[in-house]
Protein backbone atom coordinates (compact mmCIF):
# COMPACT_ATOMS: atom_id res chain seq x y z
CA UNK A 1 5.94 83.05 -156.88
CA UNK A 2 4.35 83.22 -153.61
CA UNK A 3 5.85 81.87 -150.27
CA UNK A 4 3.18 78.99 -150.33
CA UNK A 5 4.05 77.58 -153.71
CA UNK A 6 7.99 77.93 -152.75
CA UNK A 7 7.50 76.16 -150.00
CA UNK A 8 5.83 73.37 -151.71
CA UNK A 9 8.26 73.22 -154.23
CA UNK A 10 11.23 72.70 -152.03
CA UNK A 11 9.12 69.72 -150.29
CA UNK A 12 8.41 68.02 -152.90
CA UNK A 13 12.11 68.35 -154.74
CA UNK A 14 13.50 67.00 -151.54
CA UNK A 15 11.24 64.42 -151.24
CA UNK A 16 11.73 63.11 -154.74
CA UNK A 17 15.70 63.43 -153.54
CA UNK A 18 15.52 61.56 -150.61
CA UNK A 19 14.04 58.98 -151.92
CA UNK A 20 16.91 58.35 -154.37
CA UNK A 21 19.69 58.55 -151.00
CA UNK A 22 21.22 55.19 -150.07
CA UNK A 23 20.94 56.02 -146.61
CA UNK A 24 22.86 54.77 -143.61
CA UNK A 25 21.74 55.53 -139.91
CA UNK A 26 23.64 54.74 -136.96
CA UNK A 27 22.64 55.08 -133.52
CA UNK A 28 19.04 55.29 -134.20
CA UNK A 29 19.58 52.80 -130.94
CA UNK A 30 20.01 55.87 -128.61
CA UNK A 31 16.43 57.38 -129.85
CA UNK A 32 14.53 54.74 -129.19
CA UNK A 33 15.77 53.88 -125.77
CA UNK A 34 15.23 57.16 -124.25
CA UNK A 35 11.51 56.39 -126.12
CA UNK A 36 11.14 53.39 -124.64
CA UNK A 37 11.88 55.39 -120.85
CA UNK A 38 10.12 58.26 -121.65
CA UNK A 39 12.31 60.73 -121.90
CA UNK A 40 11.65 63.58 -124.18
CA UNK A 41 14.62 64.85 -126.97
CA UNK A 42 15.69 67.36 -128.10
CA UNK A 43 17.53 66.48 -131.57
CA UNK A 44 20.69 68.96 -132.18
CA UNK A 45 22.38 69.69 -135.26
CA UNK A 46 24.61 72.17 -137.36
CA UNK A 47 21.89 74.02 -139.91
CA UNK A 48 24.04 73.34 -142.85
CA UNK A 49 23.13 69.76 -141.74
CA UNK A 50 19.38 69.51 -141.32
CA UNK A 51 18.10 67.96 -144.38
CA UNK A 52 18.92 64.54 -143.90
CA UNK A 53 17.76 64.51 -140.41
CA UNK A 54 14.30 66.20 -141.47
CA UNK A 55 13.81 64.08 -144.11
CA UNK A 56 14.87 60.52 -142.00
CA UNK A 57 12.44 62.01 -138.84
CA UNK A 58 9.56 62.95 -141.35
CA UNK A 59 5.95 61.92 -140.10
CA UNK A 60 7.00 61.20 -136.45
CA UNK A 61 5.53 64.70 -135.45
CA UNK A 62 8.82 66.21 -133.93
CA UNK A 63 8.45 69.94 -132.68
CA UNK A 64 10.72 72.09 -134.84
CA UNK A 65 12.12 75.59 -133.59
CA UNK A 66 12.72 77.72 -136.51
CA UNK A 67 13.76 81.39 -136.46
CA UNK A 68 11.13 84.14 -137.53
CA UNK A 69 14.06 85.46 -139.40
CA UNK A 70 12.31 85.63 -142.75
CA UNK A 71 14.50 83.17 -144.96
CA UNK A 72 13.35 80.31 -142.33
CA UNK A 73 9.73 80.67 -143.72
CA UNK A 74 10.77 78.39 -146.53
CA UNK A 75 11.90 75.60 -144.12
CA UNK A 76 9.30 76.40 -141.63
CA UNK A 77 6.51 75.45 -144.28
CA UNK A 78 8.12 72.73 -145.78
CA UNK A 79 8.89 71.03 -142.71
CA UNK A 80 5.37 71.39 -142.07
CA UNK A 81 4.09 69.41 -145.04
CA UNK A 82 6.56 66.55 -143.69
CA UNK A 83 4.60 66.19 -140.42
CA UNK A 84 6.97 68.75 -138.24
CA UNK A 85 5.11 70.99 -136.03
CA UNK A 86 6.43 73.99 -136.29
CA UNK A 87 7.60 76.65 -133.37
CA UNK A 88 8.80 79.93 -134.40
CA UNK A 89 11.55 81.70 -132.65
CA UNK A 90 14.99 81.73 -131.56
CA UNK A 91 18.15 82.70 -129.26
CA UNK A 92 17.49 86.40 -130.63
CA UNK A 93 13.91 87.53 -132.41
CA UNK A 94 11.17 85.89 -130.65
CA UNK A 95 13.20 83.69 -128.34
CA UNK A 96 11.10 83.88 -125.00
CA UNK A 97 8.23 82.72 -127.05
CA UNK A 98 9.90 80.13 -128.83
CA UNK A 99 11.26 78.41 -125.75
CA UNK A 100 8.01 78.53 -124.15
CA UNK A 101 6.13 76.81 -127.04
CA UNK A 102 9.15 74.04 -126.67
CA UNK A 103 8.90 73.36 -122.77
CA UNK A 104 5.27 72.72 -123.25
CA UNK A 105 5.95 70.18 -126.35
CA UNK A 106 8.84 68.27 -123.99
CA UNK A 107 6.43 68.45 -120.96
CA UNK A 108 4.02 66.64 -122.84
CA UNK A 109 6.23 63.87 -123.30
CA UNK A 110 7.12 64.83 -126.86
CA UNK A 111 10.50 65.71 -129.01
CA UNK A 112 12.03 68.99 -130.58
CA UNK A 113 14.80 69.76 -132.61
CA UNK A 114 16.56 72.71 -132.94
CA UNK A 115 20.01 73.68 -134.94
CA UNK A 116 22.75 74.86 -132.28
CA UNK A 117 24.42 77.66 -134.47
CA UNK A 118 21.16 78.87 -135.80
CA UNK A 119 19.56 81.15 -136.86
CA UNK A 120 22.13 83.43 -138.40
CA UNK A 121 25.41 81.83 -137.26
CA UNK A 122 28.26 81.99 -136.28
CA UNK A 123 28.83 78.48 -138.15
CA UNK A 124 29.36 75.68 -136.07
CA UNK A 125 29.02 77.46 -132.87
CA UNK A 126 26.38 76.39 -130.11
CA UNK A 127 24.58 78.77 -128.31
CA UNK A 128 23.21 78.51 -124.84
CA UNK A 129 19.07 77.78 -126.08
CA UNK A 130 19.08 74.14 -126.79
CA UNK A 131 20.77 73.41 -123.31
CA UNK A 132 18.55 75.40 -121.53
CA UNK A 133 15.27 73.76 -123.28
CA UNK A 134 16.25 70.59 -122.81
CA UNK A 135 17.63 71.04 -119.13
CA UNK A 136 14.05 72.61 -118.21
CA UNK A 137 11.87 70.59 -120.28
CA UNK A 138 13.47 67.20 -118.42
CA UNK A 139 14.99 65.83 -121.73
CA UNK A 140 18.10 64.17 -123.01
CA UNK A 141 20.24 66.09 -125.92
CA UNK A 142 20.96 63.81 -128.80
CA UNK A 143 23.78 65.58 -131.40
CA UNK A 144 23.12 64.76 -134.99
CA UNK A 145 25.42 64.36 -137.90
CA UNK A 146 24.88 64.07 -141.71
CA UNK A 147 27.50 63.58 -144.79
CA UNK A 148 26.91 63.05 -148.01
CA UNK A 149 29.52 61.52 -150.63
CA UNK A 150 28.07 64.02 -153.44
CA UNK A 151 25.67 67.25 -152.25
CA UNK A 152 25.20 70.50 -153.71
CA UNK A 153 25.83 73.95 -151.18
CA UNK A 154 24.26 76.96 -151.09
CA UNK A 155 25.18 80.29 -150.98
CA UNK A 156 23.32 80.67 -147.32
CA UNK A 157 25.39 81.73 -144.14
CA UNK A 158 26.07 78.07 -143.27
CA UNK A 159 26.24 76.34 -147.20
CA UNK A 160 23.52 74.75 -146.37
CA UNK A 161 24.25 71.28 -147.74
CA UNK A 162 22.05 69.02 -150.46
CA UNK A 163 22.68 65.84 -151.22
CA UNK A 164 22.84 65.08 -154.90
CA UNK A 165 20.31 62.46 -156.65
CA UNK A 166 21.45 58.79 -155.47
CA UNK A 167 24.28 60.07 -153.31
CA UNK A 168 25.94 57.41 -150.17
CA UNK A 169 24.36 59.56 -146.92
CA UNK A 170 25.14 58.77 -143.24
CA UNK A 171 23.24 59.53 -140.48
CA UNK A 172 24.49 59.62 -136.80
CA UNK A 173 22.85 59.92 -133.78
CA UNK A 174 25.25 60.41 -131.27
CA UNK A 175 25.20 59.39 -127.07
CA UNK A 176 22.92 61.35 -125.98
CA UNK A 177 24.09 64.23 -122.99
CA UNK A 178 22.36 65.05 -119.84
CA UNK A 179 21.96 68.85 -119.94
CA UNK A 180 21.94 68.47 -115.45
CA UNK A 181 24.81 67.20 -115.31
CA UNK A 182 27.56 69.20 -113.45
CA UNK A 183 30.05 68.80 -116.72
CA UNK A 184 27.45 70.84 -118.59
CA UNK A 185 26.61 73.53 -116.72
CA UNK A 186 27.19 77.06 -118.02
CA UNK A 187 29.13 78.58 -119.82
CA UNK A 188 31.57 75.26 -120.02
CA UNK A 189 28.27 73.39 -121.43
CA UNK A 190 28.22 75.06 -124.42
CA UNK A 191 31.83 74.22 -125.12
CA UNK A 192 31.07 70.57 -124.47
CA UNK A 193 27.74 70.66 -127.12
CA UNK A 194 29.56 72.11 -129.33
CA UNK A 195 32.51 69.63 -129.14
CA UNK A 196 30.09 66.68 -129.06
CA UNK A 197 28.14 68.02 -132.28
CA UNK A 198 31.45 68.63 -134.23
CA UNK A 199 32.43 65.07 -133.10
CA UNK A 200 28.94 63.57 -134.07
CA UNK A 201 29.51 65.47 -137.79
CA UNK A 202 33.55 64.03 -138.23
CA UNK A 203 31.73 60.51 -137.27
CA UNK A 204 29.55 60.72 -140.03
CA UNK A 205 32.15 61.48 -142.62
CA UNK A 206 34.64 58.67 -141.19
């Protein structure tokens, strides 16, 4: 089965999926006011995480940084056939490129999204990339969350979680954080993302 047809398949099984989710978002509020300014995001969240966010953001053309580590190709072209743009690279293979291709998205006035502990791990640990796109691209940070009351895992470095068919899913979008500020400035900033995301995550489970 080629990569194409993969990809396709995994679109179109989590579309039929997340169409069954009695989904709950909270703090969509915090998006649309830094729309309403102008100010560019940059969506963070754990990997395991990034389904529900993908599929709730779907169609509003976000800029998505995925690793050229070749199990990302997958996600890459499915998030594609959502209406993602696509920009490969990462902390590691391909980075200098990747951040690149994101400062000219945010300088254009639009949004990216990248996954803090990606793309290989360690789980639930930030890493310095999304601060320092966001902090020269001129845009606010907003930390993501997802839980699910029934999901499936995988056996990926981070379980990558699925919601089941017809699960209760929560969505938060947390305050979003000034990457100038003098609390986040390195290495103490990374701390503080990763605190924030972690907190963003418990919120959603609560």
């Amino acid at each position: 089965m080629t990569a194409s047809l993969n990809a396709w398949l995994l679109a179109v099984v989590a579309w039929v999926l997340g169409r069954t989710w009695r989904l709950d978002v909270i703090g969509d509020e915090h998006v649309q006011g830094l729309r309403q300014r102008g100010i560019p995001i940059v969506f963070a969240v754990w990997h395991a995480y990034l389904l529900v966010p993908l599929w709730h953001r779907r169609g509003e053309g976000v800029t998505l940084l995925v690793s050229e580590h070749g199990d990302a190709e997958f996600l890459a072209r499915a998030a594609l056939r959502w209406g993602y743009k696509v920009i490969r690279g990462s902390s590691t293979r391909g980075g200098i490129g990747g951040l690149k291709g994101v400062l000219r998205v945010l300088a254009s006035g639009g949004d990216a999204a990248f996954t803090p502990d990606g793309p290989r791990g360690p789980r639930g640990l930030a890493k310095p990339g999304t601060l320092t796109a966001a902090a020269k691209g001129g845009a606010s940070i907003v930390p993501v969350g997802a839980y699910s009351s029934s999901l499936w895992r995988l056996r990926s470095w981070d379980r990558f979680a699925i919601p089941r068919p017809f699960a209760s899913v929560r969505l938060v979008y947390g305050r979003p954080l000034d990457p100038t500020s003098k609390q986040m400035g390195a290495p103490v900033g990374v701390d503080l993302l990763t605190d924030r995301l972690n907190v963003t995550q418990e919120s959603a489970a609560c």
